[in-house]
N, C-alpha and C. Protein backbone atom coordinates (compact mmCIF):
# COMPACT_ATOMS: atom_id res chain seq x y z
N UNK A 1 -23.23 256.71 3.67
CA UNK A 1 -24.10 257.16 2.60
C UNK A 1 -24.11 258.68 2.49
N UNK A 2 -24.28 259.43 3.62
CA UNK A 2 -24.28 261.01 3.51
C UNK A 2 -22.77 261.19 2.72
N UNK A 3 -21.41 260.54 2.58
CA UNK A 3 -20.69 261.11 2.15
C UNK A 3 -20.24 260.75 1.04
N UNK A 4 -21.15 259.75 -0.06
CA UNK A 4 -21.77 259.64 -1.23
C UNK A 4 -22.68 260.82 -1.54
N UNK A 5 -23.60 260.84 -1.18
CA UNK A 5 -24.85 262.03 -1.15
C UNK A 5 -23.87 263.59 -1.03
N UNK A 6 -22.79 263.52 -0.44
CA UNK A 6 -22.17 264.90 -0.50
C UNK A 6 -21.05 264.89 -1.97
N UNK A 7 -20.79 264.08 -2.08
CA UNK A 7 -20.09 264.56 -3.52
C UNK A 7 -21.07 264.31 -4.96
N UNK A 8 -22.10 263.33 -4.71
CA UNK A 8 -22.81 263.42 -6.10
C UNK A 8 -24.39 264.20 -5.99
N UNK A 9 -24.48 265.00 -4.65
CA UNK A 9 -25.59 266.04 -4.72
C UNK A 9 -26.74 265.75 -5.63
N UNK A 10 -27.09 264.21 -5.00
CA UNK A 10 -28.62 263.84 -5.72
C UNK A 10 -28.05 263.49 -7.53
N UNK A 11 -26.92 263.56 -7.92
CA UNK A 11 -27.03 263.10 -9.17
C UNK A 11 -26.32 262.52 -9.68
N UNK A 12 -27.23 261.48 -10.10
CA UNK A 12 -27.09 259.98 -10.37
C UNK A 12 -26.39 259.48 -11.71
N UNK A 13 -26.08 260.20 -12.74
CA UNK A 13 -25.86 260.37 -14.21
C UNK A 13 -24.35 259.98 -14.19
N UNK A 14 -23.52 260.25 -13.37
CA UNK A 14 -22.16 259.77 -13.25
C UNK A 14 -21.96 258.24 -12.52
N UNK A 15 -22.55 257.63 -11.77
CA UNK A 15 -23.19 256.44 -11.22
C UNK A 15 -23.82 255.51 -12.38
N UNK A 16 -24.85 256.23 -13.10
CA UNK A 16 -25.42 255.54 -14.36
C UNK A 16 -24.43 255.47 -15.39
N UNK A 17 -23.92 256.03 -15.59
CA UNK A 17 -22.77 255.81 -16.63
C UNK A 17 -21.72 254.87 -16.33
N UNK A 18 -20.96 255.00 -15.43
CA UNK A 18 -20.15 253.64 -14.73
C UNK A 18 -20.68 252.48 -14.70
N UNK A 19 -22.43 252.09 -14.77
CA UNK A 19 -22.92 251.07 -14.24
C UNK A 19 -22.80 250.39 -15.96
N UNK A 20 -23.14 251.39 -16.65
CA UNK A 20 -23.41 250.94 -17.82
C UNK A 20 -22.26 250.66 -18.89
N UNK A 21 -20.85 251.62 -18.23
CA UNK A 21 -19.53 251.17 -18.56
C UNK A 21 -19.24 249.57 -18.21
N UNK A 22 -19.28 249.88 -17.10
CA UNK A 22 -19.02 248.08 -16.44
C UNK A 22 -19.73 247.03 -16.92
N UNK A 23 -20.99 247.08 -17.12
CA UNK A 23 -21.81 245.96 -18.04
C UNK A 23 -21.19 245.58 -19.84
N UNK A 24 -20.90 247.11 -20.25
CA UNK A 24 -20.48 247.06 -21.72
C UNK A 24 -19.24 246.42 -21.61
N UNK A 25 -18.61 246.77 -20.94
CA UNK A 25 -17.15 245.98 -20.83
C UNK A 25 -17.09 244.84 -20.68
N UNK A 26 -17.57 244.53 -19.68
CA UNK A 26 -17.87 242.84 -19.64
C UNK A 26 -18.19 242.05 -20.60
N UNK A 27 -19.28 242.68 -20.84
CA UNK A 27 -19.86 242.20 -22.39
C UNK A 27 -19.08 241.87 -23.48
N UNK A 28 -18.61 242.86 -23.72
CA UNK A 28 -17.39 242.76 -24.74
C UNK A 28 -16.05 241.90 -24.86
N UNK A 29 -15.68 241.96 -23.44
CA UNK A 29 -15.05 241.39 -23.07
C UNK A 29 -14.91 239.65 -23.30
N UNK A 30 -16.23 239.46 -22.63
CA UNK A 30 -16.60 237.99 -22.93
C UNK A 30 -16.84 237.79 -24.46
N UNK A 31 -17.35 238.73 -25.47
CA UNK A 31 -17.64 238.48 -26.83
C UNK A 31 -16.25 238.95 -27.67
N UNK A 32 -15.80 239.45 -27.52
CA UNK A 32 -14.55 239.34 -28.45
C UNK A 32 -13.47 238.72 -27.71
N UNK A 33 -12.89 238.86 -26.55
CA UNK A 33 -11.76 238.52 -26.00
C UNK A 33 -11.98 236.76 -25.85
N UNK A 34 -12.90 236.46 -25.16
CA UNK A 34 -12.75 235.00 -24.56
C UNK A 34 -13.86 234.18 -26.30
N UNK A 35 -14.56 234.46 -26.69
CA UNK A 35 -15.27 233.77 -28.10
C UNK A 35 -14.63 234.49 -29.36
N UNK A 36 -14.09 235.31 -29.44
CA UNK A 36 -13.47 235.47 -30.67
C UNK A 36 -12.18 235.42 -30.53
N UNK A 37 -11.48 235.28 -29.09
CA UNK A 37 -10.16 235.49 -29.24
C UNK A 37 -9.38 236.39 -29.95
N UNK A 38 -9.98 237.79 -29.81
CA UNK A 38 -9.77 238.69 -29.94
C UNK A 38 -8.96 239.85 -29.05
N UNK A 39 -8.78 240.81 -29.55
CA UNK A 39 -8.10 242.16 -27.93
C UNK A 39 -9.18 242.76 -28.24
N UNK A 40 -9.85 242.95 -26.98
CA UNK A 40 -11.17 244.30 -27.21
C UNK A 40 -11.17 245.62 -27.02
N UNK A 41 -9.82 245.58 -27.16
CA UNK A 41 -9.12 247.23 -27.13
C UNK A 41 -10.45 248.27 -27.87
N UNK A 42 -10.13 247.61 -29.01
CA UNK A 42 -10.52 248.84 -29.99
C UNK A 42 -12.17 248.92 -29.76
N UNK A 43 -12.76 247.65 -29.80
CA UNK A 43 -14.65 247.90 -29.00
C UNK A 43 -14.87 248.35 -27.96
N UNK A 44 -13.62 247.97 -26.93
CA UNK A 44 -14.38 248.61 -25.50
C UNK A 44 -14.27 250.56 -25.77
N UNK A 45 -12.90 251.10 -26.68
CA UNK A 45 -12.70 252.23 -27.12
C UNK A 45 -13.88 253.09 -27.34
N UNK A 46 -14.83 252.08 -28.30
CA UNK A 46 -15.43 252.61 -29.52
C UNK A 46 -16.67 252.80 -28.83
N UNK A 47 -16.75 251.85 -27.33
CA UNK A 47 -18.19 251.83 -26.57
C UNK A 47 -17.90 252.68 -25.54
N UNK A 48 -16.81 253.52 -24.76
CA UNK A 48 -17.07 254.34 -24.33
C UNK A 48 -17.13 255.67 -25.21
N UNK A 49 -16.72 255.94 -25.91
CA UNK A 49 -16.98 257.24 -26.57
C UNK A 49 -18.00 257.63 -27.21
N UNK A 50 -18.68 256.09 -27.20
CA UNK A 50 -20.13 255.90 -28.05
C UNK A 50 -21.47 256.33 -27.04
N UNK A 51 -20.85 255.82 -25.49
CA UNK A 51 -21.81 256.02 -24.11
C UNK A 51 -22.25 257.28 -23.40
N UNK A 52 -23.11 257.38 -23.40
CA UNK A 52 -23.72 258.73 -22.26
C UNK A 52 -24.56 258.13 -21.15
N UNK A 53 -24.38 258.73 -20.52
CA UNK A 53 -25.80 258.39 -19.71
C UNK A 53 -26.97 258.83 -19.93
N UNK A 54 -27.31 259.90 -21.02
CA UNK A 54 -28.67 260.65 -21.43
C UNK A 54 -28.40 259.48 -22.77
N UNK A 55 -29.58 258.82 -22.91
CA UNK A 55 -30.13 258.13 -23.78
C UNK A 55 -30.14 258.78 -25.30
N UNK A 56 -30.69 260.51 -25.45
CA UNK A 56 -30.96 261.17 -26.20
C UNK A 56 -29.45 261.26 -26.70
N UNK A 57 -28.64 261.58 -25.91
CA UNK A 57 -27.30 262.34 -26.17
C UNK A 57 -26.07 261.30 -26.61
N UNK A 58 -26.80 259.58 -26.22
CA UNK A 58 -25.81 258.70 -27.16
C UNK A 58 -26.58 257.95 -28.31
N UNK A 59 -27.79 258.39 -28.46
CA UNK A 59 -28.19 258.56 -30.04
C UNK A 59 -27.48 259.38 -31.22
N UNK A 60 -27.70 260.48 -30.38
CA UNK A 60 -26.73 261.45 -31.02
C UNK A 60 -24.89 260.89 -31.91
N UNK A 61 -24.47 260.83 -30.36
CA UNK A 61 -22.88 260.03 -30.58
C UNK A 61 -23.20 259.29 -31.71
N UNK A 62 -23.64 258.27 -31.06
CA UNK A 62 -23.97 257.49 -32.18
C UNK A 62 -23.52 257.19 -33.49
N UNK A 63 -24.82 258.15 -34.28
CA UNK A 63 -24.94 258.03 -35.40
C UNK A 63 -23.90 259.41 -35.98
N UNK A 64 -23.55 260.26 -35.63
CA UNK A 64 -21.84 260.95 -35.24
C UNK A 64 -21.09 259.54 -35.75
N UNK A 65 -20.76 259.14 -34.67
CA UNK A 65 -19.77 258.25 -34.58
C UNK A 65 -19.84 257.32 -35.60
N UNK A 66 -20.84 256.58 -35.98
CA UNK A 66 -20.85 255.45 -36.65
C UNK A 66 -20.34 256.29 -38.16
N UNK A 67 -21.13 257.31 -38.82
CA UNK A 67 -20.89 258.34 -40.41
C UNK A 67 -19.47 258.21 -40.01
N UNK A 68 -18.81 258.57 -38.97
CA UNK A 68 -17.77 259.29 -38.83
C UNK A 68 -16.59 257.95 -39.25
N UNK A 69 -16.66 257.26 -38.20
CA UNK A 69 -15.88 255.94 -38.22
C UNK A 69 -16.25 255.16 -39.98
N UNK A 70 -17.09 255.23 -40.39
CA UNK A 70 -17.31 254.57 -42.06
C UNK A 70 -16.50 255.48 -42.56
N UNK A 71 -16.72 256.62 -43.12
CA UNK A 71 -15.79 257.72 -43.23
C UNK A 71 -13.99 257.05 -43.38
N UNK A 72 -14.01 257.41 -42.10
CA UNK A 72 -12.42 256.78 -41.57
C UNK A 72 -11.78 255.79 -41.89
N UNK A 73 -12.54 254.84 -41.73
CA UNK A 73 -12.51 253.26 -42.31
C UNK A 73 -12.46 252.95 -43.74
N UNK A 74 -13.57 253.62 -44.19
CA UNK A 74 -13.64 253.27 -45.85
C UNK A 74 -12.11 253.99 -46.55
N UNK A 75 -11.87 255.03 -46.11
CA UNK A 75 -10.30 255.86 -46.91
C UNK A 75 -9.51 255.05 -46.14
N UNK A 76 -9.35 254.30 -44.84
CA UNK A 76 -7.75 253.82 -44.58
C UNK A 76 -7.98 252.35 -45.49
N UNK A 77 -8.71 251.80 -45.48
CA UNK A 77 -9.25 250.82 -46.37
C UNK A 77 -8.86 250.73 -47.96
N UNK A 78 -9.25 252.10 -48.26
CA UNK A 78 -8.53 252.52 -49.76
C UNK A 78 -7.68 252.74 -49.92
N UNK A 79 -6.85 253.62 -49.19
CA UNK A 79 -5.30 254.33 -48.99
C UNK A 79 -4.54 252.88 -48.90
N UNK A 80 -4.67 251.56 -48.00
CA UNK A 80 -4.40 250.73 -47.81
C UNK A 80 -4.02 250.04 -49.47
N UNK A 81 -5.40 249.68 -50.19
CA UNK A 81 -5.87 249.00 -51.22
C UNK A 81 -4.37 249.47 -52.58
N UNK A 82 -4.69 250.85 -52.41
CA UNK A 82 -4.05 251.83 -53.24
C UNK A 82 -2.59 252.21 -52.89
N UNK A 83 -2.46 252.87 -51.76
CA UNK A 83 -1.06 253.15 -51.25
C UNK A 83 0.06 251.68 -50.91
N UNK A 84 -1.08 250.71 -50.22
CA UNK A 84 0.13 249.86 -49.61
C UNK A 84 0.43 250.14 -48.47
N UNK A 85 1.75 249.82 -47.95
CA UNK A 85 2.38 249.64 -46.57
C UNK A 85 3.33 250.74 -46.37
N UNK A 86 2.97 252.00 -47.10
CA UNK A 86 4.24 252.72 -46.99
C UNK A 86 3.94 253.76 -46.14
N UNK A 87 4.63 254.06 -45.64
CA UNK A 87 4.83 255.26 -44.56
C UNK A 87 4.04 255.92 -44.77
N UNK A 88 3.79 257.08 -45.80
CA UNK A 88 3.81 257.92 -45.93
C UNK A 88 2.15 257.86 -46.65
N UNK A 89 1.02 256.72 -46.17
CA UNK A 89 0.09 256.56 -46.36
C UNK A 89 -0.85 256.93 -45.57
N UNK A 90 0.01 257.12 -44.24
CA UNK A 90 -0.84 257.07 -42.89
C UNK A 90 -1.01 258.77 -42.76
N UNK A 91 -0.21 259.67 -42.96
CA UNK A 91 -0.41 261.05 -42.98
C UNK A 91 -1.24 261.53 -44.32
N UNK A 92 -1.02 260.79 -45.26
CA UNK A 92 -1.75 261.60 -46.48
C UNK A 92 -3.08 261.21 -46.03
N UNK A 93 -3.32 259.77 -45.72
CA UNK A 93 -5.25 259.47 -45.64
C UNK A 93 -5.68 260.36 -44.46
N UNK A 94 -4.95 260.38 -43.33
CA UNK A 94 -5.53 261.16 -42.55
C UNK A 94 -5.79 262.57 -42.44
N UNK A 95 -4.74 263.30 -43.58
CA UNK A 95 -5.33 264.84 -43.70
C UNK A 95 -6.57 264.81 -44.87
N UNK A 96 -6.45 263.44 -45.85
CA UNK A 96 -7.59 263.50 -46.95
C UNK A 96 -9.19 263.15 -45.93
N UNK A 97 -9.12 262.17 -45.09
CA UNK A 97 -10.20 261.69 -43.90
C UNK A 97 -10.82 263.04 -43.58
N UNK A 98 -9.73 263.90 -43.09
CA UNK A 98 -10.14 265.10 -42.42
C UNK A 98 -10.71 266.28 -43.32
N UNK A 99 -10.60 266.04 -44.69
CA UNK A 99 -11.10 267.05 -45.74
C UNK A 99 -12.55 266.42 -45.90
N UNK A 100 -12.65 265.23 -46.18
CA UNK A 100 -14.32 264.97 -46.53
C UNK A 100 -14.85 264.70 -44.97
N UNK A 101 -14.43 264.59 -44.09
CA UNK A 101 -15.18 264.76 -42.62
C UNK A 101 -15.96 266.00 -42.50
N UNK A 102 -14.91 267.37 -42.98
CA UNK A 102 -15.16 268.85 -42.65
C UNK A 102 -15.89 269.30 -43.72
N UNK A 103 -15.74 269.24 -45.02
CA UNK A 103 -16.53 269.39 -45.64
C UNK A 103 -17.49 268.57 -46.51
N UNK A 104 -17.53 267.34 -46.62
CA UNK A 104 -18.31 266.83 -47.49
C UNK A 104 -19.23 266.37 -46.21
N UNK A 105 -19.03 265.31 -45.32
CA UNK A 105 -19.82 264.63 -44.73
C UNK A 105 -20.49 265.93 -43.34
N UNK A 106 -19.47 266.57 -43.08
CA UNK A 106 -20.36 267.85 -42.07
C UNK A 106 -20.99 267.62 -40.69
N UNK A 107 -20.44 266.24 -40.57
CA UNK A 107 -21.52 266.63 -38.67
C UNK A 107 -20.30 266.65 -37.97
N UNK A 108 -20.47 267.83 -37.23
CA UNK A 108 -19.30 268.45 -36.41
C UNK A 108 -19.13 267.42 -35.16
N UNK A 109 -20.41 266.53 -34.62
CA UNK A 109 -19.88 266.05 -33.36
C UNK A 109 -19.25 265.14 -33.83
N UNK A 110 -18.36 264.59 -33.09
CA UNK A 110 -17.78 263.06 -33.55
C UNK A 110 -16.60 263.41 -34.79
N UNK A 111 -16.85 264.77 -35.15
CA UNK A 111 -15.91 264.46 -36.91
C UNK A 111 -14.64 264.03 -36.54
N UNK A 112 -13.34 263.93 -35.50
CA UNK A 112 -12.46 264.09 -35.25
C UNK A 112 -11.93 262.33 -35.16
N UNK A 113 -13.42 261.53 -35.15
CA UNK A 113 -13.78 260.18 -35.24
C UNK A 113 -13.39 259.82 -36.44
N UNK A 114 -13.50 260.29 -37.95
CA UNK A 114 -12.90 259.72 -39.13
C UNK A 114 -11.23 259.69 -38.95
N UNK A 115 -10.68 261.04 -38.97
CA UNK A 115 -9.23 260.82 -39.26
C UNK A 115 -8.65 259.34 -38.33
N UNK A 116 -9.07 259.33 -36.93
CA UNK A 116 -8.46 258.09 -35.70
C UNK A 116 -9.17 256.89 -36.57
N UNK A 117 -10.10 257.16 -37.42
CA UNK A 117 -10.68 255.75 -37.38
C UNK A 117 -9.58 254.86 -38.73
N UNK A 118 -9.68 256.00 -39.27
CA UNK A 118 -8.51 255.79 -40.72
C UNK A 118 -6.83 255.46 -39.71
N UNK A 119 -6.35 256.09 -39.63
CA UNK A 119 -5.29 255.57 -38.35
C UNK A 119 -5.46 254.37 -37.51
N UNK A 120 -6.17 253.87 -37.33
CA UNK A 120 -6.71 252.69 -37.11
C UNK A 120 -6.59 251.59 -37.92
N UNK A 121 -7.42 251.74 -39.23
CA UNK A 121 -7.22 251.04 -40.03
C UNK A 121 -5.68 250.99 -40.82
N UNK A 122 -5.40 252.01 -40.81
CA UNK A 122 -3.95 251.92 -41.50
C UNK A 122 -2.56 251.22 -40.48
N UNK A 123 -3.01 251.80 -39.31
CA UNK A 123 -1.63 251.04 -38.67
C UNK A 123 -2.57 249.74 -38.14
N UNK A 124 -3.80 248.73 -38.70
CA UNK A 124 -3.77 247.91 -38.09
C UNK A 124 -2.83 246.94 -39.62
N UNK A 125 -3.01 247.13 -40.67
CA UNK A 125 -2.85 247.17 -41.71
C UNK A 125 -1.25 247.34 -41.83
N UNK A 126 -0.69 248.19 -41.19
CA UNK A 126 1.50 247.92 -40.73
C UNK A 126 1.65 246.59 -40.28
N UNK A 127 0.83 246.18 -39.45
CA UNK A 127 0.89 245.02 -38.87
C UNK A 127 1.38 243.85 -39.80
N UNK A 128 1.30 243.75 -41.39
CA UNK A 128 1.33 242.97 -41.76
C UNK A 128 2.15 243.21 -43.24
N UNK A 129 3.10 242.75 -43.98
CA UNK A 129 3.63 243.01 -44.74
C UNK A 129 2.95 243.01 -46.05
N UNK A 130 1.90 242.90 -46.25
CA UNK A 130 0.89 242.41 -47.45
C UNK A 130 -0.31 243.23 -47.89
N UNK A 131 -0.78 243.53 -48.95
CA UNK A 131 -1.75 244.20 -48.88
C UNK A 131 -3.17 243.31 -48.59
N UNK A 132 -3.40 242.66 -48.67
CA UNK A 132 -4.34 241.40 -48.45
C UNK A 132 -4.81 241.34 -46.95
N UNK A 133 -3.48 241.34 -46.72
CA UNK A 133 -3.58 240.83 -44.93
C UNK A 133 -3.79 242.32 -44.21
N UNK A 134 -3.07 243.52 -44.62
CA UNK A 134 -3.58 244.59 -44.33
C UNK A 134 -4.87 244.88 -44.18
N UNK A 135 -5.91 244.64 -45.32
CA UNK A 135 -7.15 244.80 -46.15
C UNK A 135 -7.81 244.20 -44.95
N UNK A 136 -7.44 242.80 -44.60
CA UNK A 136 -8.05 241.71 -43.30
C UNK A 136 -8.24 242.62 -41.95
N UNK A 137 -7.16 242.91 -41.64
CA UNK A 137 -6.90 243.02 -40.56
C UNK A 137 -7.58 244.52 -40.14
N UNK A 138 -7.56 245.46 -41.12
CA UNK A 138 -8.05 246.51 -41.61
C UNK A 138 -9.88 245.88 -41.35
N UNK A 139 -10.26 245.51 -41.72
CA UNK A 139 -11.79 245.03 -42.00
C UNK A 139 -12.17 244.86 -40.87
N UNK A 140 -11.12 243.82 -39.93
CA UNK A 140 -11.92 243.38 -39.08
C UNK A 140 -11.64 244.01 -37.98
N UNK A 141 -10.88 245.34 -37.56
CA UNK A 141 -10.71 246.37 -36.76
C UNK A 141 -12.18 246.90 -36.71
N UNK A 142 -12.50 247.62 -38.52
CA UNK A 142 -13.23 247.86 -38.55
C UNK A 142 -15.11 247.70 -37.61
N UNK A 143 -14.43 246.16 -38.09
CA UNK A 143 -15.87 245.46 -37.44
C UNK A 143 -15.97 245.16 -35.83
N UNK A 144 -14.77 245.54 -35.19
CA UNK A 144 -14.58 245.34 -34.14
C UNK A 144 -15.12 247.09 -33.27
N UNK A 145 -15.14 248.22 -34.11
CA UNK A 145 -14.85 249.26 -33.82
C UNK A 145 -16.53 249.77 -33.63
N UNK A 146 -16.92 249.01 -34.92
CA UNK A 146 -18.31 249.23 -34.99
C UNK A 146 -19.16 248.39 -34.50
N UNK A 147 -18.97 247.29 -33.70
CA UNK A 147 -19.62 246.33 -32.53
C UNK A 147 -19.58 247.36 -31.47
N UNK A 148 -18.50 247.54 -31.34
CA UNK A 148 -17.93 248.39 -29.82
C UNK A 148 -19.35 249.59 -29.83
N UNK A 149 -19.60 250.01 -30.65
CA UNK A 149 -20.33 251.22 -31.16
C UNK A 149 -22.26 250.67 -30.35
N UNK A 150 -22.02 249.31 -30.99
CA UNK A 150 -23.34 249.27 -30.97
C UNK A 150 -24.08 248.37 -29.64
N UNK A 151 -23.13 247.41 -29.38
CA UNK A 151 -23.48 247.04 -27.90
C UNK A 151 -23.17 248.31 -26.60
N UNK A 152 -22.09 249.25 -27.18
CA UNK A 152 -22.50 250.76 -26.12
C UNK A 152 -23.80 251.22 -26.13
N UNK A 153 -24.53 251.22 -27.13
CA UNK A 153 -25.91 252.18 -27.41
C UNK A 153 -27.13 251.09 -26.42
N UNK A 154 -26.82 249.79 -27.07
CA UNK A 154 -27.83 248.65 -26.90
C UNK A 154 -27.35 248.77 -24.82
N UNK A 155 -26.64 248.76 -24.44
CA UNK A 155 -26.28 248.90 -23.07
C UNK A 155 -26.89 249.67 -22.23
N UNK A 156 -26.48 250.89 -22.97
CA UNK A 156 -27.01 252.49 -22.27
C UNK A 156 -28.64 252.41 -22.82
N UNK A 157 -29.41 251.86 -23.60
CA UNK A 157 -30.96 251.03 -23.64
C UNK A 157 -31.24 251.15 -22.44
N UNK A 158 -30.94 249.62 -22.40
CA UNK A 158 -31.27 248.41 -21.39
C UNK A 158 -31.23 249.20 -20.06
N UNK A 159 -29.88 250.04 -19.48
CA UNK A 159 -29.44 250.34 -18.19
C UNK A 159 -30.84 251.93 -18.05
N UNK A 160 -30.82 251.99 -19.19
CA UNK A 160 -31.86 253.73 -19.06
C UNK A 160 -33.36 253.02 -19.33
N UNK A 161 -33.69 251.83 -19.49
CA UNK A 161 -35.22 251.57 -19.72
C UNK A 161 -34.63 250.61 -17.33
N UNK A 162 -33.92 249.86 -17.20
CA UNK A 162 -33.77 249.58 -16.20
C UNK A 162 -33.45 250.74 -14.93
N UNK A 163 -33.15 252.03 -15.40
CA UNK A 163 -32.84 252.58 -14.60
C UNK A 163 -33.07 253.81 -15.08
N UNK A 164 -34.40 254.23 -14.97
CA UNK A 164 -34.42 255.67 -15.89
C UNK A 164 -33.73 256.61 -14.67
N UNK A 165 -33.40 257.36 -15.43
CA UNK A 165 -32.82 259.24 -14.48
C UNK A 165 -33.55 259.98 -14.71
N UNK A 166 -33.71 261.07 -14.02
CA UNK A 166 -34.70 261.72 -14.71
C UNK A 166 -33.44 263.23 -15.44
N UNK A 167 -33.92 264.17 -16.02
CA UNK A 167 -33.01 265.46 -17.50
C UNK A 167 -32.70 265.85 -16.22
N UNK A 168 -31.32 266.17 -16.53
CA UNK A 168 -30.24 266.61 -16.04
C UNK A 168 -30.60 268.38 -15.44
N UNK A 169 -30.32 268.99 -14.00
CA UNK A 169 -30.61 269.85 -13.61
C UNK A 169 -29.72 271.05 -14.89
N UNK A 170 -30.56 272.60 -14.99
CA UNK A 170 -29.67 272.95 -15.75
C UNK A 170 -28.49 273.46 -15.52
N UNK A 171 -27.69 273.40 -14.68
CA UNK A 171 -26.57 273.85 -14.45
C UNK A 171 -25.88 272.70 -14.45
N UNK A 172 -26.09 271.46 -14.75
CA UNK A 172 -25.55 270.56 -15.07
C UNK A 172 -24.65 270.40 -16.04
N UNK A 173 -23.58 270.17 -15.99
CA UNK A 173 -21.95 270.03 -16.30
C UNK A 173 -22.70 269.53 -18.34
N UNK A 174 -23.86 268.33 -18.23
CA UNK A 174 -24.09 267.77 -19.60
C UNK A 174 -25.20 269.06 -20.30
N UNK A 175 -25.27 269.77 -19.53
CA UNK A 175 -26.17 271.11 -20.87
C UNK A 175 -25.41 272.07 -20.88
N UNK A 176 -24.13 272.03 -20.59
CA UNK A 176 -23.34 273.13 -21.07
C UNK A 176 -22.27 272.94 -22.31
């Protein structure tokens, strides 16, 4: 135990986060992989980047993430609808993603979340020779991306009402 206690110096926030990684995963795991017969690639993705261990600070992500990923989603969705299967769909939506991220929609955390999320949708959308099946497959990335999103938040809840921490010392690595 002292040589636990010597590398995490009383703090627990890197411990809480793993605990609450490992629960989300599972979770997910069992809900898309084994009942939807799904790959939970893209939710377990979407639930760590979505996770903190400060409760406050994956509110934040969050709702970042979620603007950000609609954003992303809704133009590879269109570019899809509109462009089709062609090459040269996946670079144009993603520098257009990245123009209304930076300036129209404006929240700096997470913005870097639209262009990947549009890339996402567009190469899930290669997958398939059709625009239809693109559109599908496209949708339900989508919906897979934004589960991932929300059983991370609902996780890091549960694990921070089960396991409160107490605010991070200030020289702590998360207030800088």
């Amino acid at each position: 135990m002292k040589v636990l206690d010597r590398y995490i110096k009383g703090d627990m926030h890197g411990i809480h986060y793993a605990v609450s990684i490992f629960f989300a995963t599972a979770i997910l795991w069992v809900l898309v992989h084994e009942m939807a017969e799904a790959n939970p690639v893209w939710a377990i993705s979407s639930m760590v980047a979505t996770s903190d261990p400060s409760m406050k600070q994956a509110v934040l992500i969050l709702r970042s993430r979620i603007i950000n990923t609609l954003v992303g989603c809704a133009v590879g969705l269109l570019f899809i609808a509109v462009g089709g299967m062609r090459l040269i769909t996946l670079p144009i939506a993603m520098a257009v993603t990245v123009l209304l991220s930076v300036y129209v929609v404006r929240i700096q955390t997470m913005w870097r979340q639209a262009p990947i999320s549009a890339a996402f949708i567009i190469a899930a959308g290669f997958e398939y020779h059709s625009r239809k099946q693109g559109l599908i497959a496209g949708a339900t990335r989508m919906g897979e991306v934004l589960f991932g999103c929300v059983v991370g938040i609902v996780v890091a809840w549960v694990v921070s009402e089960v396991w409160p921490l107490p605010a991070p010392a200030p020289d702590h690595p998360a207030n800088k």
